[in-house]
Protein backbone atom coordinates (compact mmCIF):
# COMPACT_ATOMS: atom_id res chain seq x y z
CA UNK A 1 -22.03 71.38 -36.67
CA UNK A 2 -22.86 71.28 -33.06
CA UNK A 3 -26.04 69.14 -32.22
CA UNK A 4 -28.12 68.82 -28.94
CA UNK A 5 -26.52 65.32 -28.71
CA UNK A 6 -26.24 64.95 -24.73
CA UNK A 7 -22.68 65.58 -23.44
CA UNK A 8 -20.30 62.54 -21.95
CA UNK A 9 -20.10 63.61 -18.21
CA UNK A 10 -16.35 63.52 -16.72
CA UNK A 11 -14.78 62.16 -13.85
CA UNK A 12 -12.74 64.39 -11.72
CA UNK A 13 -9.92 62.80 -9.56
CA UNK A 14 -8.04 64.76 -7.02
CA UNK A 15 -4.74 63.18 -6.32
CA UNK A 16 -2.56 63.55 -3.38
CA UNK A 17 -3.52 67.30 -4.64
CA UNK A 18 -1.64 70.46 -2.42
CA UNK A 19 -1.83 73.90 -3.21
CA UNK A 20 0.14 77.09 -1.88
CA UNK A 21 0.11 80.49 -2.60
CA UNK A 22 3.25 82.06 -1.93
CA UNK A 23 4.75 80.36 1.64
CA UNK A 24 0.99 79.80 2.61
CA UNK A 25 -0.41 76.57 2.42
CA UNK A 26 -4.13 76.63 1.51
CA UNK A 27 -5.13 72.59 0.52
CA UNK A 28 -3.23 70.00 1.16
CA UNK A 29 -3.36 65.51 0.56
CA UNK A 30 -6.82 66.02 -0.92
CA UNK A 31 -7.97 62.71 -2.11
CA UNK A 32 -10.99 63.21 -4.07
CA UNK A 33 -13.01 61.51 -6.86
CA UNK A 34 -16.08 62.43 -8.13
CA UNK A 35 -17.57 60.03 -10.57
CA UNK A 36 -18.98 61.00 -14.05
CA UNK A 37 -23.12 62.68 -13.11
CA UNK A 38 -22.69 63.04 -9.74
CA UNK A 39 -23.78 66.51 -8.26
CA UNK A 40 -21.09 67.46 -5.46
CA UNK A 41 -21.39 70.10 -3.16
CA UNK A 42 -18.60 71.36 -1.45
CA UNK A 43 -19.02 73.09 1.89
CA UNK A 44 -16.03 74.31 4.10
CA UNK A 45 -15.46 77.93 6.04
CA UNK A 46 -14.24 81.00 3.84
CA UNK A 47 -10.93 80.96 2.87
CA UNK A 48 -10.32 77.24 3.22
CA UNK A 49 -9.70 76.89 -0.60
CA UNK A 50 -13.71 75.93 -2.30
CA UNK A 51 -13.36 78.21 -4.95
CA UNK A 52 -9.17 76.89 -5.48
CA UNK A 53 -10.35 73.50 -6.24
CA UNK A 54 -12.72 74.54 -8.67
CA UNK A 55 -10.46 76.63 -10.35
CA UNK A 56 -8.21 73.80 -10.31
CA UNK A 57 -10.52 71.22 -11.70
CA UNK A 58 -10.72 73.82 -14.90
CA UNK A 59 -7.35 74.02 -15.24
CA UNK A 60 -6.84 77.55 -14.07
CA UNK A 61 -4.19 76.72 -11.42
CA UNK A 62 -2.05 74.07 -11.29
CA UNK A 63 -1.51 71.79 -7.97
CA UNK A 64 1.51 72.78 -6.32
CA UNK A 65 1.79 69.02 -5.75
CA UNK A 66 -0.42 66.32 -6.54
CA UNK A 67 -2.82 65.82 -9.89
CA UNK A 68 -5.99 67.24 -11.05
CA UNK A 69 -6.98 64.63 -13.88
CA UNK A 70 -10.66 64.35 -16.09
CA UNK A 71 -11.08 60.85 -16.99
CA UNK A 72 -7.53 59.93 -16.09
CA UNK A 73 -6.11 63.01 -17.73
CA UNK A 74 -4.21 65.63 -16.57
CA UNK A 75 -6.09 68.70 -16.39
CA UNK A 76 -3.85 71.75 -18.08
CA UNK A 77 -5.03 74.89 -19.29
CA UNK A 78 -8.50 76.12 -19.24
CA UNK A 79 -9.50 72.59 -20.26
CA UNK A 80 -12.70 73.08 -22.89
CA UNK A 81 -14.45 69.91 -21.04
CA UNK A 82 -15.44 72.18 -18.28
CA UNK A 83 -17.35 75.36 -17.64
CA UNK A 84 -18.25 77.97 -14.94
CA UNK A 85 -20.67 79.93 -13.43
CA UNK A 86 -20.37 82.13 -10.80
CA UNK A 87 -22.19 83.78 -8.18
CA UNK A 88 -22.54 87.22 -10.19
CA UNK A 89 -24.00 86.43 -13.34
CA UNK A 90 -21.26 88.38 -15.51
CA UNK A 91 -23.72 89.31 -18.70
CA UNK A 92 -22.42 91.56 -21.21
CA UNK A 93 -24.88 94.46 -20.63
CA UNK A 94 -25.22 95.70 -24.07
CA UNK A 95 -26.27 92.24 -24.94
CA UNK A 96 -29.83 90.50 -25.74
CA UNK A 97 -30.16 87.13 -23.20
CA UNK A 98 -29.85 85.10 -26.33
CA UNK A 99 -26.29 86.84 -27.43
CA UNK A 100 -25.40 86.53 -23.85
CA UNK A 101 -26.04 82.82 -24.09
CA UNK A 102 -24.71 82.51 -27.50
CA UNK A 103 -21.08 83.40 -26.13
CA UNK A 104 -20.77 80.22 -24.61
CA UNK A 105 -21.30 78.19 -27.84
CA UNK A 106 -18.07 76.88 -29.63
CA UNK A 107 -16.45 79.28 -31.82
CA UNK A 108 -17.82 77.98 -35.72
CA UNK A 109 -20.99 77.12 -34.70
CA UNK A 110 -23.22 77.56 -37.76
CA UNK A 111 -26.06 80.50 -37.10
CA UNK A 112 -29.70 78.23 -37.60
CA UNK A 113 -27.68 75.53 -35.77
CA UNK A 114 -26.69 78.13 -32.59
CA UNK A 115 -30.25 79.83 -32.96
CA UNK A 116 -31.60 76.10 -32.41
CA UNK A 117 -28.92 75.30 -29.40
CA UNK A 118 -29.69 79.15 -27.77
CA UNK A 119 -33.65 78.48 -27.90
CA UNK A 120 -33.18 74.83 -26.01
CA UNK A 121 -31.02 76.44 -23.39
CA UNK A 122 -33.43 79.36 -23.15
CA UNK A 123 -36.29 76.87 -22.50
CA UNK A 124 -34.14 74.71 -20.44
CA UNK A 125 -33.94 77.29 -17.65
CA UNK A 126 -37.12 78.54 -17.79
CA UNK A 127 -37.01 82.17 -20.37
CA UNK A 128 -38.51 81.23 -23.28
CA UNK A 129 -39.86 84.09 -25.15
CA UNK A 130 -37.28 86.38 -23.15
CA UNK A 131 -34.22 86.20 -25.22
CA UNK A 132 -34.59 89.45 -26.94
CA UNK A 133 -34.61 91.27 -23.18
CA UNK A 134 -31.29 92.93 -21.83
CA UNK A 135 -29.60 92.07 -18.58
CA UNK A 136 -30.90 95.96 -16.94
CA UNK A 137 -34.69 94.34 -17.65
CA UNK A 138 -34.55 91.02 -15.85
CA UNK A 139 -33.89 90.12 -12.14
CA UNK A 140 -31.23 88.74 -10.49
CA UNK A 141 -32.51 85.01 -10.72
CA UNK A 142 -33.47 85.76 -14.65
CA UNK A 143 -29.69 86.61 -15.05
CA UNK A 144 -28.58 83.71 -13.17
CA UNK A 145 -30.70 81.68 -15.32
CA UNK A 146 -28.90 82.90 -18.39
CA UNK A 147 -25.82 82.78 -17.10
CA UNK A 148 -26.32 78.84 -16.18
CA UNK A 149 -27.48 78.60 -19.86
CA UNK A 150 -24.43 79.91 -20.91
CA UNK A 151 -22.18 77.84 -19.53
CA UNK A 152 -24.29 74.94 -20.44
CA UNK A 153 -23.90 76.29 -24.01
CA UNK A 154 -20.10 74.35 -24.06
CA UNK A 155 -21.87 71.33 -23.22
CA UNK A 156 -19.34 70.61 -20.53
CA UNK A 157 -18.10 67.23 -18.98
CA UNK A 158 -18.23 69.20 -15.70
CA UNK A 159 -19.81 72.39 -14.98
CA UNK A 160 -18.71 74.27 -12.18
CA UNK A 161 -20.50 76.45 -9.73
CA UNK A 162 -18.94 79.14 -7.09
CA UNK A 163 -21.95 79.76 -4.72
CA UNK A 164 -23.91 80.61 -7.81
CA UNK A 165 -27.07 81.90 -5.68
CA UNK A 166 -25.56 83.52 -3.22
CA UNK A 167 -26.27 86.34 -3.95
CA UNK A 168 -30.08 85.68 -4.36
CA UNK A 169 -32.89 86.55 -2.20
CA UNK A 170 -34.09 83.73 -0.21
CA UNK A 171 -37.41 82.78 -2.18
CA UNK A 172 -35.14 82.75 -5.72
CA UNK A 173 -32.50 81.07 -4.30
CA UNK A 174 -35.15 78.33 -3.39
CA UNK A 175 -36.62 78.56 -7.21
CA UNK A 176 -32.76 78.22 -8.77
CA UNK A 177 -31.93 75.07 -6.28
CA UNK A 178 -34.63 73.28 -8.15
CA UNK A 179 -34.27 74.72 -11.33
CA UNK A 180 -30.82 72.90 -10.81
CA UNK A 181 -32.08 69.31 -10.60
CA UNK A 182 -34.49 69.84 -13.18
CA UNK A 183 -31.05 70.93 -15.30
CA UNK A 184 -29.28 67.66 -13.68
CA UNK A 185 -31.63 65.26 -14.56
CA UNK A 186 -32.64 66.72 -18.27
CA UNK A 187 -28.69 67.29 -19.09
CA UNK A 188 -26.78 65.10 -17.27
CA UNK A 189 -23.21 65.79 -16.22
CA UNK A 190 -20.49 66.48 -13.62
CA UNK A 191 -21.33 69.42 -11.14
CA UNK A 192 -19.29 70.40 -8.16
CA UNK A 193 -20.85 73.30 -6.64
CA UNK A 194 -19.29 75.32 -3.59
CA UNK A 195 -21.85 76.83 -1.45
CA UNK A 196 -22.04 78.07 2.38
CA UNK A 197 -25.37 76.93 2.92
CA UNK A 198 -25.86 73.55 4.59
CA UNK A 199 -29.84 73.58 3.67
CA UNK A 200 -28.95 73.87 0.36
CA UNK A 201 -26.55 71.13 0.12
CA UNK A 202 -28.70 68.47 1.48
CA UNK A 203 -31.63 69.44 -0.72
CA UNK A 204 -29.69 69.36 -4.33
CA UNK A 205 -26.14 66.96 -3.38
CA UNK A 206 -25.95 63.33 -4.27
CA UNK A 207 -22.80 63.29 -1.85
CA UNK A 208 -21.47 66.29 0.22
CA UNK A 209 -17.67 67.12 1.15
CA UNK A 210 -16.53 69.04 3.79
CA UNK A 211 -13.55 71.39 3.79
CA UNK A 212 -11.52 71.81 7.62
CA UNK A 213 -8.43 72.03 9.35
CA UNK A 214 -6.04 69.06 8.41
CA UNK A 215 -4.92 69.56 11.90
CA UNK A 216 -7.34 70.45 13.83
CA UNK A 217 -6.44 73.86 14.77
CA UNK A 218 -7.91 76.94 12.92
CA UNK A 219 -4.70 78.03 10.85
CA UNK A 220 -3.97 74.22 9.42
CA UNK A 221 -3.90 74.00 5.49
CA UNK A 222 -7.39 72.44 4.81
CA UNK A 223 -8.42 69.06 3.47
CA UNK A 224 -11.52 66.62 3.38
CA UNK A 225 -12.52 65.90 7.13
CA UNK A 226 -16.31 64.30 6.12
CA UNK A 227 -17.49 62.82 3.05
CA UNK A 228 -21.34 62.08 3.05
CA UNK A 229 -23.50 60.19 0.22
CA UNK A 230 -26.86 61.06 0.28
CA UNK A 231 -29.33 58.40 -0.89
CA UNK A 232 -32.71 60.20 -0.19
CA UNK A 233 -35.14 59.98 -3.34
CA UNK A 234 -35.50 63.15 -5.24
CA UNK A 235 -37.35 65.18 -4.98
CA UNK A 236 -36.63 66.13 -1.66
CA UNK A 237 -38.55 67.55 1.32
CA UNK A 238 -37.35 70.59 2.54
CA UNK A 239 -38.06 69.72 6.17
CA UNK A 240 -37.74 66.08 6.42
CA UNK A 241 -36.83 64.76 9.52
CA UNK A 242 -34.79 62.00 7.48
CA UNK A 243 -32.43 64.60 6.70
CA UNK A 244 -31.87 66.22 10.06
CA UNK A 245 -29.22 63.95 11.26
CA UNK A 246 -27.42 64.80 7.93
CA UNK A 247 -27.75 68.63 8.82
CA UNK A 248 -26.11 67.72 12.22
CA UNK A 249 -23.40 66.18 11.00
CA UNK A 250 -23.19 68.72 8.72
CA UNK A 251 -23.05 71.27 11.04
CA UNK A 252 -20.45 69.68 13.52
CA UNK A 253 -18.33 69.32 10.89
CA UNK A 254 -17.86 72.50 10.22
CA UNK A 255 -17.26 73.39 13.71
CA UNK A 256 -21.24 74.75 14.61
CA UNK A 257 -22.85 73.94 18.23
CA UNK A 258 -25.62 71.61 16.43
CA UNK A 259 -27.68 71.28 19.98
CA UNK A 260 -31.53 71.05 18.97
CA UNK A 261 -30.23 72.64 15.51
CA UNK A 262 -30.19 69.73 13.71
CA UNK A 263 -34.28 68.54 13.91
CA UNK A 264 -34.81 72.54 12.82
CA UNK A 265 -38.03 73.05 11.51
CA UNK A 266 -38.72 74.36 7.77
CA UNK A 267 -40.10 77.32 9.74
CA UNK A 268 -36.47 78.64 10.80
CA UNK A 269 -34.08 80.23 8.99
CA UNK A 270 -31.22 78.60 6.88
CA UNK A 271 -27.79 77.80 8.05
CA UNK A 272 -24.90 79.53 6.07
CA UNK A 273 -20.53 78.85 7.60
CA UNK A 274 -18.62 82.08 7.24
C-alpha cells in the first residue's frame, strides 16, 4: 500500500554527457551534478537543449555519448524515480481534478489509500474542496496546480519541470513560484526546472546553470558556461538589491547588455532570453 512516507530525493549526475540529433550537435561535455533536494534552474536561449536534458534525466533519450546516472545509476527507460510537468497542464478533460491527480499514483494503489494520497496532494497545492471540478471550470494556474499534484502523485526522486508557468499571466506565475517552495520545503526532493525568466530563477533556485555556446559563437553545440549557488535566506525579496549582481551576471551570461539592468527595480518588468 502506498503511504505518505516522504520520498528519498535523487542525485542526478551528468557525465561527459553529448547529445545529437541527426548530424547536429545540440549538448555537448556537460558536466553536471545536482545533489539529492536541491532546486536547479536551468536557464539558456531557445533551442540550446533545456528541455533535452530533462528529457534525458527521465530516461527518454539516451546520451549520444556520455552518462545520465540517479544515484550512480544509469538512467534507462522512462525511469519511475522521476516525474514531469510541463508548461501546458495536459488534464484529461472529461476528468474530475481528483481523477486527474489520481493518474499519477502507482498502478495497485488501494482506493481509501489513493483517496487519502489525492486529498494531501489536493491540499498540498492549494484546491482543497475543488477536486470534484473539471479542467473547463478552473483557471490556468488551478490546472497547473493539479497538474504539479499529479506528478507529485509518483512521489518522485526528481521531479522535472519544462517552463511550467510559462504560460501564466504574470500575477499567477508570481502565486505558482511560491507555491513551489512551499511544495520544496513540505516534500522535499530533486527539481530541475528550465525556465526563460531570470527573475524567476533567482527568486525559487538554490543554484542556477546557464546553457551557451561551447565556443563562443552562436551556432556552437551548447554546454554549462556559469554555474551560480545562491545562498540568500528564503524567503526571498523580490527586489533585493542583494540579488542584483546575481541578475547581472545572469544576464551577461546569456549574452544581454546588463547596463543599469541589473539594480532594476521591482517596479519594471521581468527579464525572459528567447
Amino acid at each position: 500500500m502506498r503511504t505518505s512516507t516522504p520520498p528519498a530525493a535523487s542525485t542526478v549526475e551528468f557525465s561527459s554527457y553529448s547529445q545529437a540529433f541527426g548530424h547536429r550537435t545540440v549538448l555537448t561535455d556537460v558536466d553536471l551534478t545536482v545533489p539529492a533536494g536541491e532546486l536547479l534552474v536551468i536557464l539558456g536561449p531557445s533551442g540550446c537543449g533545456k528541455s533535452t536534458l530533462l528529457r534525458s534525466a527521465a530516461g527518454l533519450g539516451a546520451p549520444t555519448s556520455g552518462n545520465v546516472l540517479l544515484d550512480g545509476e544509469a538512467v534507462t527507460g522512462g525511469d519511475e524515480r522521476t516525474a514531469f510537468a510541463f508548461q501546458e497542464p495536459r488534464l484529461l478533460p472529461w476528468r474530475t481534478l481528483e481523477k486527474n491527480t489520481e493518474i499519477g499514483l502507482p498502478r495497485g494503489t488501494a482506493k481509501d489509500a489513493a483517496r487519502t494520497e489525492v486529498a494531501r496532494l489536493l491540499n498540498l497545492v492549494g484546491l482543497t474542496g475543488r477536486g470534484g471540478l473539471r479542467p473547463r471550470e478552473v483557471s490556468g494556474g488551478m490546472a497547473q496546480r493539479v497538474s504539479l499534484a499529479r506528478a507529485l502523485a509518483r512521489r518522485p526522486g526528481v521531479l522535472l519541470l519544462d517552463e511550467p508557468f510559462g504560460a501564466l499571466d504574470a500575477l499567477t506565475r508570481l502565486q505558482m513560484q511560491d507555491l513551489l517552495l512551499t511544495i520544496h520545503q513540505e516534500q522535499p526532493t530533486t527539481v530541475l526546472l528550465v525556465t526563460h525568466d531570470v527573475d524567476e530563477a533567482v527568486h525559487i533556485a538554490d543554484r542556477i546553470v546557464v546553457l551557451g555556446p561551447a565556443s563562443g559563437t552562436a551556432d556552437a553545440p551548447a554546454t554549462v558556461v556559469r554555474d551560480i549557488r545562491l545562498d540568500e535566506p528564503r524567503p526571498r525579496d523580490r527586489g533585493s538589491a542583494g540579488l542584483a549582481h546575481v541578475r547581472a551576471d545572469l544576464l551577461s551570461a546569456l549574452g544581454i547588455d546588463t547596463g543599469a539592468r541589473g539594480s532594476r527595480t521591482r517596479a519594471e518588468g521581468p527579464a525572459h532570453v528567447s
